[in-house]
C-alpha atoms as a PDB file:
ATOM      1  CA  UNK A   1     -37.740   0.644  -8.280  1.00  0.00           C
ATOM      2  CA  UNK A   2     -39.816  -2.300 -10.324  1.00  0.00           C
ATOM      3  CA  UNK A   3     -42.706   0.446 -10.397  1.00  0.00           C
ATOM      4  CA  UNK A   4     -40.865   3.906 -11.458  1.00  0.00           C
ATOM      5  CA  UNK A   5     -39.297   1.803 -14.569  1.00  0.00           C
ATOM      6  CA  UNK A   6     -42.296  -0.272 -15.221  1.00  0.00           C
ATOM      7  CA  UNK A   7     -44.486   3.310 -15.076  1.00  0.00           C
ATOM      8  CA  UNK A   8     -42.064   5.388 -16.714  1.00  0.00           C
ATOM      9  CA  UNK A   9     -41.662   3.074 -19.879  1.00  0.00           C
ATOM     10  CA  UNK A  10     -44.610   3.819 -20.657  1.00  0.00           C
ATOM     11  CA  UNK A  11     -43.969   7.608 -21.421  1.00  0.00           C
ATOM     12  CA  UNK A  12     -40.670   7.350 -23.037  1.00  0.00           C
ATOM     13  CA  UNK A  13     -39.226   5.152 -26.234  1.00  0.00           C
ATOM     14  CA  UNK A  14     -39.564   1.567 -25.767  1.00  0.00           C
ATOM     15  CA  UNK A  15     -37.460   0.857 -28.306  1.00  0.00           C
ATOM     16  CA  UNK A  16     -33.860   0.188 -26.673  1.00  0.00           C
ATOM     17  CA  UNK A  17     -30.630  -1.419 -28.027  1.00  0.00           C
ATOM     18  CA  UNK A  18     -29.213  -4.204 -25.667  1.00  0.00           C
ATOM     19  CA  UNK A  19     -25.176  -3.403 -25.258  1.00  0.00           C
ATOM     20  CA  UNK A  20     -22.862  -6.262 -23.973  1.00  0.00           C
ATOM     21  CA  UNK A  21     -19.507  -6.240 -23.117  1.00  0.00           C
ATOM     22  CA  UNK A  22     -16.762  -8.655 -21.506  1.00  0.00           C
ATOM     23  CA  UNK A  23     -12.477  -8.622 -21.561  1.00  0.00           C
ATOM     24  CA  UNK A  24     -11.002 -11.425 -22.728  1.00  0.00           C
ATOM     25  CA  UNK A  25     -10.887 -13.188 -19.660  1.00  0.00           C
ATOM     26  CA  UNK A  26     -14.096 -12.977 -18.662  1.00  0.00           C
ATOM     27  CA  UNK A  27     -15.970 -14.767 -22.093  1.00  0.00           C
ATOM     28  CA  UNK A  28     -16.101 -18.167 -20.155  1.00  0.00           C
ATOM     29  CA  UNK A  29     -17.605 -16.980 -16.486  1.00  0.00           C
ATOM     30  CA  UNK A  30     -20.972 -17.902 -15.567  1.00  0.00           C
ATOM     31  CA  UNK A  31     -22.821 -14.352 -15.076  1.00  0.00           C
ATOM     32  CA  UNK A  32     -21.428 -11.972 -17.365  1.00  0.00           C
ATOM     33  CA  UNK A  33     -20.653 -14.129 -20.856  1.00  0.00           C
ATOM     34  CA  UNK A  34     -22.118 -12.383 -23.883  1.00  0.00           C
ATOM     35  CA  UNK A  35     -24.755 -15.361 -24.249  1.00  0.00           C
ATOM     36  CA  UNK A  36     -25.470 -14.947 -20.718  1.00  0.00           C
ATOM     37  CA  UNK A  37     -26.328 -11.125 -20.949  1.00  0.00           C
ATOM     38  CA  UNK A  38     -28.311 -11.480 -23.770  1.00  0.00           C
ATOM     39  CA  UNK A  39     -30.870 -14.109 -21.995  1.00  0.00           C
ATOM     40  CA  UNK A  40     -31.265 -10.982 -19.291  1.00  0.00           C
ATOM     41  CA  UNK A  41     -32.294  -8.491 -21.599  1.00  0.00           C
ATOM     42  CA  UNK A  42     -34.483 -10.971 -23.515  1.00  0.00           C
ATOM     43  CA  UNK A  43     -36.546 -11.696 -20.175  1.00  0.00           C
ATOM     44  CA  UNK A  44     -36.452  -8.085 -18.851  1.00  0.00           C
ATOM     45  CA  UNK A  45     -37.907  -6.309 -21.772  1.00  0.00           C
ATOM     46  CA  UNK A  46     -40.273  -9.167 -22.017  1.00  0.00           C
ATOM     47  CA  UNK A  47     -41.362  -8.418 -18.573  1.00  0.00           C
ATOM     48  CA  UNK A  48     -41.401  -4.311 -18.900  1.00  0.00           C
ATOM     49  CA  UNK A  49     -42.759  -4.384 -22.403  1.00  0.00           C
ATOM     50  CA  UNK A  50     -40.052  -3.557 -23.834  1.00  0.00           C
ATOM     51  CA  UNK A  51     -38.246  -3.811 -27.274  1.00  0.00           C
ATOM     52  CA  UNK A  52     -34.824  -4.762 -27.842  1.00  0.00           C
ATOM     53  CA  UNK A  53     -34.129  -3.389 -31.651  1.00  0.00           C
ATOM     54  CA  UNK A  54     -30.976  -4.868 -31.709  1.00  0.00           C
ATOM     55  CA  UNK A  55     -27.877  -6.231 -29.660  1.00  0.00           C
ATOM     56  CA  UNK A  56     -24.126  -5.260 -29.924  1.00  0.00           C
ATOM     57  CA  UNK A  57     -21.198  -6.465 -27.996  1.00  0.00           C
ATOM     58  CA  UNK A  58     -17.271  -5.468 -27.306  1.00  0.00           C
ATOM     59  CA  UNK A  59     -14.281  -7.968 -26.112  1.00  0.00           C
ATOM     60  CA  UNK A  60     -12.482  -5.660 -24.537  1.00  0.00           C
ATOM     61  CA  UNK A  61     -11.410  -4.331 -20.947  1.00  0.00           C
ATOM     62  CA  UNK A  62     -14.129  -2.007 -18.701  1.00  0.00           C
ATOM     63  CA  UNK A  63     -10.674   0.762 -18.629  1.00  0.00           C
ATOM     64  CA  UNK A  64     -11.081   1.880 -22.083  1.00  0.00           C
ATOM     65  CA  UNK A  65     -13.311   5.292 -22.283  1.00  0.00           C
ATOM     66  CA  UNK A  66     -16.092   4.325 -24.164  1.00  0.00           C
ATOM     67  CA  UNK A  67     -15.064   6.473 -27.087  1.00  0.00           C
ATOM     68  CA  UNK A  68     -12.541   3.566 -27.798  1.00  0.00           C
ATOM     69  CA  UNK A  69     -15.271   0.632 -27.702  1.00  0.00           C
ATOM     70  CA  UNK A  70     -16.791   0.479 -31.512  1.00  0.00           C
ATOM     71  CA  UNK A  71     -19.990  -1.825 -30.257  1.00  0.00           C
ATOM     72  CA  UNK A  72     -20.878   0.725 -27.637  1.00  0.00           C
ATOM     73  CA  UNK A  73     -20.771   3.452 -30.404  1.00  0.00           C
ATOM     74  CA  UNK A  74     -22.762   1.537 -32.566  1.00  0.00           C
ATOM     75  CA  UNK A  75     -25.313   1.177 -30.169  1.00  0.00           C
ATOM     76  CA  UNK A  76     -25.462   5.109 -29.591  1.00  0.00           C
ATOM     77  CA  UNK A  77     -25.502   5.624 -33.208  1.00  0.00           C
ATOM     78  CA  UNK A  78     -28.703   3.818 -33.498  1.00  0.00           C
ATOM     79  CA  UNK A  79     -30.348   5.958 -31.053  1.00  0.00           C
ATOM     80  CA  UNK A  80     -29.101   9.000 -32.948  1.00  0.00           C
ATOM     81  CA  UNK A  81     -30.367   7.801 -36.319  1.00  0.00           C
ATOM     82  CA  UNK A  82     -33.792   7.314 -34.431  1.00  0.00           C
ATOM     83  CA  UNK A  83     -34.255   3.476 -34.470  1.00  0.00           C
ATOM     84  CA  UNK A  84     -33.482   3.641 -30.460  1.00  0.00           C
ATOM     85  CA  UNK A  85     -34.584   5.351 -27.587  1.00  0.00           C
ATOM     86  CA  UNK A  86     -31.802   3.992 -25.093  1.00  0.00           C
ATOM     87  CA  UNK A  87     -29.573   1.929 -24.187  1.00  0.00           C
ATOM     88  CA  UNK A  88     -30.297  -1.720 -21.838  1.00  0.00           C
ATOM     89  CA  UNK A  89     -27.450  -2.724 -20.102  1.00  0.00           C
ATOM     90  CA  UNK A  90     -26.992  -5.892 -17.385  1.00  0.00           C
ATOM     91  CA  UNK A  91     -25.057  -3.801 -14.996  1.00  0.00           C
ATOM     92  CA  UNK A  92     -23.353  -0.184 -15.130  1.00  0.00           C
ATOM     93  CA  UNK A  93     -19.720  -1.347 -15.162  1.00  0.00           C
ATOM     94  CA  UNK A  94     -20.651  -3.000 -18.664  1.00  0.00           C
ATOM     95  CA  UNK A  95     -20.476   0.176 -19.670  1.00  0.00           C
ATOM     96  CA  UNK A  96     -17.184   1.159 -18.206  1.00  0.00           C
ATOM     97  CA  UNK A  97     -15.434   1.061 -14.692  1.00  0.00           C
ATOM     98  CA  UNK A  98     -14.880   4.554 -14.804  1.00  0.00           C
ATOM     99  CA  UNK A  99     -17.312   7.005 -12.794  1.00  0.00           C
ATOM    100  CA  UNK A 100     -16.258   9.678 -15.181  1.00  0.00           C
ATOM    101  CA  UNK A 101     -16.985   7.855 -17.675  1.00  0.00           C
ATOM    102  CA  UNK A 102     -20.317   6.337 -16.959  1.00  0.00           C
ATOM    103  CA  UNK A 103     -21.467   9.888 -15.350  1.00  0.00           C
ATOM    104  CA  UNK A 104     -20.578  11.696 -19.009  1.00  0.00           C
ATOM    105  CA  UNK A 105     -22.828   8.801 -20.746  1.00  0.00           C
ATOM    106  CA  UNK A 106     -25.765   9.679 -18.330  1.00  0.00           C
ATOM    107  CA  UNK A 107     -25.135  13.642 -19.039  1.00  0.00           C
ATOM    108  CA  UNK A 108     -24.951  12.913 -22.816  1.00  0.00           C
ATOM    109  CA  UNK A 109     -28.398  10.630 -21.946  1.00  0.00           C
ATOM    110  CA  UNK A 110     -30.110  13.642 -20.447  1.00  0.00           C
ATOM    111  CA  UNK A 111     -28.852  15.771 -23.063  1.00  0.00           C
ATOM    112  CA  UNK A 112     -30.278  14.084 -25.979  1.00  0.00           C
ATOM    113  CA  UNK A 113     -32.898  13.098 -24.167  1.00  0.00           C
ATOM    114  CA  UNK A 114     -32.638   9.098 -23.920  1.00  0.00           C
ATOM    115  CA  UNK A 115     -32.592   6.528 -21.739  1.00  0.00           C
ATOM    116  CA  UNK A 116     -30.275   4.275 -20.059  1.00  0.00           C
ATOM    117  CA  UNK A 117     -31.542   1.452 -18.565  1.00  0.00           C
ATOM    118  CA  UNK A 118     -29.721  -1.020 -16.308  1.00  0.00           C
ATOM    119  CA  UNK A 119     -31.036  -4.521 -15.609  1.00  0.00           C
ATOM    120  CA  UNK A 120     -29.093  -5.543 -12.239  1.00  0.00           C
ATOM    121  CA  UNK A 121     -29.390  -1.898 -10.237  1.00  0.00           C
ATOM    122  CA  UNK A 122     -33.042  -1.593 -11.659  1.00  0.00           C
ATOM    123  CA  UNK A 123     -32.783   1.780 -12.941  1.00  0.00           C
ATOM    124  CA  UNK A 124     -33.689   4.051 -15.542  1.00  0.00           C
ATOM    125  CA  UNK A 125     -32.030   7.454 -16.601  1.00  0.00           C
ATOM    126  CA  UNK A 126     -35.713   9.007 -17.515  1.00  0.00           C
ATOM    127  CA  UNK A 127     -36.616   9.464 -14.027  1.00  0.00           C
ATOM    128  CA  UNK A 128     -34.781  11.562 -11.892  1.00  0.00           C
ATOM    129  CA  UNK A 129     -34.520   8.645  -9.074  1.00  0.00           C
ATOM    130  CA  UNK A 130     -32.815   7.083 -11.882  1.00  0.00           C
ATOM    131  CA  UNK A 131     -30.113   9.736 -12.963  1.00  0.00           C
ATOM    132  CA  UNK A 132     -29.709  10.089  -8.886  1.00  0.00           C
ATOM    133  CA  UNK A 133     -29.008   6.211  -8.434  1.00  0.00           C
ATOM    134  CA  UNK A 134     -26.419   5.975 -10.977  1.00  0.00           C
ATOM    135  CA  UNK A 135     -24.298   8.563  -9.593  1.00  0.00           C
ATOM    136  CA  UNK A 136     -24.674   7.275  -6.155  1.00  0.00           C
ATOM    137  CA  UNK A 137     -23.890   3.349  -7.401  1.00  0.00           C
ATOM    138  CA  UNK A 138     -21.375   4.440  -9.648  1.00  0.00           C
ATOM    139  CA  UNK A 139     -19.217   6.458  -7.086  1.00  0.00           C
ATOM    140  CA  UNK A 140     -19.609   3.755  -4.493  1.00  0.00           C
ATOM    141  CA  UNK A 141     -18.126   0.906  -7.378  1.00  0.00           C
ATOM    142  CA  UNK A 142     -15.610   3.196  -7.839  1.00  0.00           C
ATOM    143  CA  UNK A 143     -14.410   3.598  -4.353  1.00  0.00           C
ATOM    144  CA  UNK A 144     -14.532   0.139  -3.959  1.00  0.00           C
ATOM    145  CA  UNK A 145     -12.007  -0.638  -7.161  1.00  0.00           C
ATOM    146  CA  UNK A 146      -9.761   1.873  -5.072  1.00  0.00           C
ATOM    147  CA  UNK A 147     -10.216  -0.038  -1.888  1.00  0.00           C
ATOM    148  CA  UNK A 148      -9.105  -3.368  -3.829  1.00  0.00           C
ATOM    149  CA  UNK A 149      -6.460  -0.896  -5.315  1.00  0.00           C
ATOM    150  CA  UNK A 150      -4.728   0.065  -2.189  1.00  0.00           C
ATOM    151  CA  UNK A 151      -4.977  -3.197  -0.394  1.00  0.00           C
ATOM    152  CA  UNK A 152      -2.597  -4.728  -3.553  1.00  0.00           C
ATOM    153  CA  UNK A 153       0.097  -2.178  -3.495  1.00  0.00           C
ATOM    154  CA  UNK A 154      -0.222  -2.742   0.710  1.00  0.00           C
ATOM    155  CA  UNK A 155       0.648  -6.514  -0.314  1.00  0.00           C
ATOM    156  CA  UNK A 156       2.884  -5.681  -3.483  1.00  0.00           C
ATOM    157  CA  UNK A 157       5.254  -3.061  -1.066  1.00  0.00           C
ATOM    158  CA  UNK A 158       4.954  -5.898   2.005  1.00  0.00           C
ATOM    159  CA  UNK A 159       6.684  -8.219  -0.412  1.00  0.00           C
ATOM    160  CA  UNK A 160       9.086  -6.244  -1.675  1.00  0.00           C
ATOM    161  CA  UNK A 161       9.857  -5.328   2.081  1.00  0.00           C
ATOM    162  CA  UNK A 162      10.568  -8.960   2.558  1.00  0.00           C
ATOM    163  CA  UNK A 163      13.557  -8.277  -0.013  1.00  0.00           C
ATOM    164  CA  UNK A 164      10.651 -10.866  -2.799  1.00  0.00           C
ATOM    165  CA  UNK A 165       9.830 -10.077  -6.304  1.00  0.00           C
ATOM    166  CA  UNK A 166       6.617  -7.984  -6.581  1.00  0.00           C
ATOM    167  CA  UNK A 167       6.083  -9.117  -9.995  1.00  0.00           C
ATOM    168  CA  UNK A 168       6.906 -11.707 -12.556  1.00  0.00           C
ATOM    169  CA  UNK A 169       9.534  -9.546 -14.510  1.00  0.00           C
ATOM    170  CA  UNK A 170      12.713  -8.583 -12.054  1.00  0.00           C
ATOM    171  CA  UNK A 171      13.480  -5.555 -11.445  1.00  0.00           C
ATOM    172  CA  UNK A 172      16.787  -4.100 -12.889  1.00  0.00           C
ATOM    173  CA  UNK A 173      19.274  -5.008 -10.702  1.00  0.00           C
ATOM    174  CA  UNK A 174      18.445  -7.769  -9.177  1.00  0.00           C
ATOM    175  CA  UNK A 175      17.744 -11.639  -9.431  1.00  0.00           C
ATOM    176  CA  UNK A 176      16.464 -14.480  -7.389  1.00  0.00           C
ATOM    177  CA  UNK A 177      19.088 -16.479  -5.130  1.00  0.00           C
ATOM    178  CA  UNK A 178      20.043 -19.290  -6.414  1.00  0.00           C
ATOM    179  CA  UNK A 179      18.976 -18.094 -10.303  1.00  0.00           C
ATOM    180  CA  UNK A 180      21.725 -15.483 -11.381  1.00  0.00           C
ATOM    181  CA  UNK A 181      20.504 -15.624 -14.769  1.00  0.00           C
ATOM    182  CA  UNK A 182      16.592 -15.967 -15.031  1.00  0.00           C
ATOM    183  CA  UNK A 183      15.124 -12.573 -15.492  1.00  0.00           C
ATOM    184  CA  UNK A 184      11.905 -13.766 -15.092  1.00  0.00           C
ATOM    185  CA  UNK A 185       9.437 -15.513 -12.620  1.00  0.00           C
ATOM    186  CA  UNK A 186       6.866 -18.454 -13.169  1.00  0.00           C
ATOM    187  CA  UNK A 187       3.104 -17.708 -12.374  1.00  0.00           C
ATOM    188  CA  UNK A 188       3.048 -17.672  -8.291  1.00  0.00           C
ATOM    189  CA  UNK A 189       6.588 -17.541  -7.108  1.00  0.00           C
ATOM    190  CA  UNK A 190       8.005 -15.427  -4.847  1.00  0.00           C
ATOM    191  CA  UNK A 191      11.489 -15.924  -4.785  1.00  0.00           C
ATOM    192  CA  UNK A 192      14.251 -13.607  -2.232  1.00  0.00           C
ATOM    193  CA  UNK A 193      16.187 -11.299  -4.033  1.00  0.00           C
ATOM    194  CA  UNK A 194      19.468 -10.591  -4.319  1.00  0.00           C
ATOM    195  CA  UNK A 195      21.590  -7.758  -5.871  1.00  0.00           C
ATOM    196  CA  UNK A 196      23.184  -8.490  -9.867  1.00  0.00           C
ATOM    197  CA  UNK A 197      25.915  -6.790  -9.532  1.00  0.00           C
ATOM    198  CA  UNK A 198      26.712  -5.801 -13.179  1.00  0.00           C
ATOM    199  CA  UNK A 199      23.262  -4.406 -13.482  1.00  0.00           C
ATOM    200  CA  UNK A 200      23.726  -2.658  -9.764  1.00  0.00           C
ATOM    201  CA  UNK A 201      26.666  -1.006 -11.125  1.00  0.00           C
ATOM    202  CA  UNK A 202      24.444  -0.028 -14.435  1.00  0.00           C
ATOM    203  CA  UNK A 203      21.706   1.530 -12.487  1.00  0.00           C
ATOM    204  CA  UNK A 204      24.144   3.373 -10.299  1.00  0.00           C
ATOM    205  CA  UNK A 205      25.451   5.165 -13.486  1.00  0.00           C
ATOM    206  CA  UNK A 206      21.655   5.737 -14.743  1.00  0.00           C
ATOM    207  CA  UNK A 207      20.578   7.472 -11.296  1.00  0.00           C
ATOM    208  CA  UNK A 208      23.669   9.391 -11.450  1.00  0.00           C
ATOM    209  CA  UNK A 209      22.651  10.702 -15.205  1.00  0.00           C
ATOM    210  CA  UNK A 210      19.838  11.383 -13.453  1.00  0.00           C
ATOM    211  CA  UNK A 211      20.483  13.311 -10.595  1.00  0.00           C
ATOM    212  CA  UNK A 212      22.061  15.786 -12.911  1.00  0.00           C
ATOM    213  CA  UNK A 213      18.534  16.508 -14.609  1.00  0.00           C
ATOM    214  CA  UNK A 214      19.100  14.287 -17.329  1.00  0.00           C
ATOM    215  CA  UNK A 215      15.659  12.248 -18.749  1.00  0.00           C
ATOM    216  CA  UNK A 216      14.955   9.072 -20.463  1.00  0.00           C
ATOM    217  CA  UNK A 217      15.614   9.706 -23.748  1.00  0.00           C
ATOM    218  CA  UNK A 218      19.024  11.971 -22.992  1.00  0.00           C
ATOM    219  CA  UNK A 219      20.206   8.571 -20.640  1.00  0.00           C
ATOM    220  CA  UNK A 220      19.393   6.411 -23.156  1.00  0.00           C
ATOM    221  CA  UNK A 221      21.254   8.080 -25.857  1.00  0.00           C
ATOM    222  CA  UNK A 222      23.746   8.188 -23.528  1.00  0.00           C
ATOM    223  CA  UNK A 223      24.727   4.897 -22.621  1.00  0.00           C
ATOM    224  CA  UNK A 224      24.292   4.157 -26.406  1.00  0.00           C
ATOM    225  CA  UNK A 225      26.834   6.433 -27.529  1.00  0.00           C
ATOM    226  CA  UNK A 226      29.157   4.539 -25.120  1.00  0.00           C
ATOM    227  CA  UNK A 227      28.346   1.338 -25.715  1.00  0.00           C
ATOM    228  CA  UNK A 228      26.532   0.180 -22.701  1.00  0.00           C
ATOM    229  CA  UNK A 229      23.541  -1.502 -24.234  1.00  0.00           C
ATOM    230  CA  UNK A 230      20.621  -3.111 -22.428  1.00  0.00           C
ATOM    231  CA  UNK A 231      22.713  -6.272 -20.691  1.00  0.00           C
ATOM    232  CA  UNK A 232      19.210  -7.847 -21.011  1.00  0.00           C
ATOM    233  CA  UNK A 233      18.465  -7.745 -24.554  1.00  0.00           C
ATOM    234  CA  UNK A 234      21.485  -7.191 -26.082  1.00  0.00           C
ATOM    235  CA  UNK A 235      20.043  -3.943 -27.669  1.00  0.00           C
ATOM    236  CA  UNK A 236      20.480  -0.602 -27.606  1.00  0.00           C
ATOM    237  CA  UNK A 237      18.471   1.078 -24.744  1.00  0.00           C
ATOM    238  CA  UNK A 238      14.860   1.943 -25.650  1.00  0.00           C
ATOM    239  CA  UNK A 239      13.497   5.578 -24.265  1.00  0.00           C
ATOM    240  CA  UNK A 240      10.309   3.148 -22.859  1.00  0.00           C
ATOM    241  CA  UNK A 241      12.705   0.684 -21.061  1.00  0.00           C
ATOM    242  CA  UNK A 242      15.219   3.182 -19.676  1.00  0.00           C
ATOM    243  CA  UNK A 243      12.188   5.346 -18.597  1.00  0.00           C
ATOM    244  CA  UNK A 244      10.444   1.918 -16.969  1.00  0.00           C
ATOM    245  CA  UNK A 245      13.605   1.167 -14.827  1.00  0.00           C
ATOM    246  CA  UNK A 246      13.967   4.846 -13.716  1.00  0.00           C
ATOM    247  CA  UNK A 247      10.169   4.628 -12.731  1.00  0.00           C
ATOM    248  CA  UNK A 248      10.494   1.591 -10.612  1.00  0.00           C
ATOM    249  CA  UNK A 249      14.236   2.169  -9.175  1.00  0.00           C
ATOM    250  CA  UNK A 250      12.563   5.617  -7.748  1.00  0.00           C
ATOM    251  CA  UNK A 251       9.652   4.269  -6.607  1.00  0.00           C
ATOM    252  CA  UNK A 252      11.255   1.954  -4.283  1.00  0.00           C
ATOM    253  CA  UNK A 253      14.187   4.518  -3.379  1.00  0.00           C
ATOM    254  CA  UNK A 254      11.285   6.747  -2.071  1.00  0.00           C
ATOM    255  CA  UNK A 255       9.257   3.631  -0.542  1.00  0.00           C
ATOM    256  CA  UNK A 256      12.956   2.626   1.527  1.00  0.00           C
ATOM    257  CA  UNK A 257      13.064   6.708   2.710  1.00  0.00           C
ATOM    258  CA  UNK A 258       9.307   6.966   3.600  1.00  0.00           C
ATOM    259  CA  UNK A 259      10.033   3.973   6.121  1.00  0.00           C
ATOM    260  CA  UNK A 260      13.259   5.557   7.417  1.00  0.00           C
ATOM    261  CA  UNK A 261      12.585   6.547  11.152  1.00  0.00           C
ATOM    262  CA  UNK A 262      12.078  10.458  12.137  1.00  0.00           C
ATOM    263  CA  UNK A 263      14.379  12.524  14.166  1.00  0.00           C
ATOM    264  CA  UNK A 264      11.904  14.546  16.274  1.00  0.00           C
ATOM    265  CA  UNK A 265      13.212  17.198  17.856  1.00  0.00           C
ATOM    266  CA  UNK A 266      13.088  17.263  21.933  1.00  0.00           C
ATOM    267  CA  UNK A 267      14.712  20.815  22.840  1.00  0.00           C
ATOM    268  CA  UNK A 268      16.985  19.167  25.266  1.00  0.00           C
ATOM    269  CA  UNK A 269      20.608  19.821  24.494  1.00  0.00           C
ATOM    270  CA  UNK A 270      22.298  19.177  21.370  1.00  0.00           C
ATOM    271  CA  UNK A 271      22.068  16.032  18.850  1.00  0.00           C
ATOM    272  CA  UNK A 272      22.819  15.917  15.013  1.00  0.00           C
ATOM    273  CA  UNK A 273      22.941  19.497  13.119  1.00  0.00           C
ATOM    274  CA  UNK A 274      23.007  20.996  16.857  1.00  0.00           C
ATOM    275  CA  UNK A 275      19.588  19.188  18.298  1.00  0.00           C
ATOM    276  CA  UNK A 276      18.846  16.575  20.150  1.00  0.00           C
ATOM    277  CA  UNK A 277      15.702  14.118  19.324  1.00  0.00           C
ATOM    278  CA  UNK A 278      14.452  10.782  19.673  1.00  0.00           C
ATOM    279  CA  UNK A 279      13.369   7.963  17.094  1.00  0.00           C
ATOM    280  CA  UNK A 280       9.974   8.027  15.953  1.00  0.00           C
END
């Protein structure tokens, strides 16, 4: 791929704007620090013969669309005015970790006819080997985030099945043994669980409110008017919190059912509701 970008440059604009980004965590980590990316695109347009015409940056996370990332529109509005022919990035999930999102920037590319070049993958949107690998590498990173995805809820719902905390706020309801009033968890523990029963009894009246259609806001109001406020702040109950507890207590009511065992149906003689079946 050295040759079709080394080639090709010399048809299209040289002239490219180098576009970094990192979150907030990542400023400090060898291989993708702002100082780090620049260095790359200083040696690969000296070794393609290209220009960079200028360099912006965002600190922020990969999962906000790239409408929301002011460097990255800079950049493109340089190659609008006409003092850029593309855009040089060190790797495509610079530019986002969405494939949507990185497929609509190589449309829009195509579209106005400039380039995006990448330094790690070694592609270039003005050939159509280019355009082809980005789709291909940016489905596959994408797959893979959703790999990484399912393997943590796997280990988040094992440790709730283990009757731990899944996170470091408690869920409504409960506490750790032993800690009856700490809401909260330190950074790596895992404490058992065990019912609270004031905020049991709570959550048994919001479920209720909600089995009879009732939604976040109309609960909240609710418990307001009666005087139940939120036993762990002390404040009336916020549409965003009451909706957050609902979320989660559902979530794990249908995670307990999904694990319930089947009654599968045999045809010999007669078992619950008038049939007979064995435990699957």
């Amino acid at each position: 791929m050295h040759t079709t970008t080394q080639n090709h440059s010399s048809i299209v604009g040289r002239r490219l704007v180098a576009y970094s980004r990192v979150s907030t965590d990542e400023q400090a980590q060898e291989g993708v620090s702002l100082e780090t990316q620049r260095a790359q695109f200083t040696a690969y347009a000296s070794l393609y013969g290209l220009e960079c015409v200028d360099f912006k940056c965002d600190v922020a996370s990969g999962a906000l669309c790239p409408e929301k990332l002011p460097g990255l529109n800079a950049a493109l509005a340089l190659i609008k005015s006409g003092d850029a022919d593309g855009v040089l990035v060190v790797k495509l999930d610079r530019l986002s970790r969405s494939t949507t999102d990185i497929l609509s920037l190589v449309a829009r590319a195509s579209r106005e006819d400039w380039r995006l070049v990448s330094v790690s993958e070694q592609l270039d949107t003005a050939t159509a080997a280019g355009r082809f690998t980005v789709t291909v590498l940016a489905a596959m990173s994408e797959m893979e985030r959703g790999i990484i995805a399912e393997r943590t809820r796997a280990a988040m719902d094992q440790i709730a099945a283990q009757g731990r905390a899944r996170s470091h706020r408690l869920q409504f309801g409960y506490r750790v043994e032993g800690h009856p009033t700490q809401t909260e968890l330190t950074k790596g523990e895992r404490g058992q669980l065990v019912q609270h029963p004031g905020e049991q009894r709570l959550l048994r009246k919001i479920l209720a409110l909600k089995s009879r259609g009732l939604g976040a806001h109309a609960i909240a109001s609710r418990l307001n008017a009666r005087g139940l406020l939120n036993p762990r702040t002390g404040r009336p109950w916020s549409v965003g919190g009451l909706g957050s507890i609902l979320a989660t207590a559902l979530r794990a009511d249908r995670a307990v059912r999904s694990k319930k065992p089947r009654l599968i149906p045999t045809g010999r003689g007669k078992g619950p509701k008038g049939r007979r079946g064995t435990i699957a």
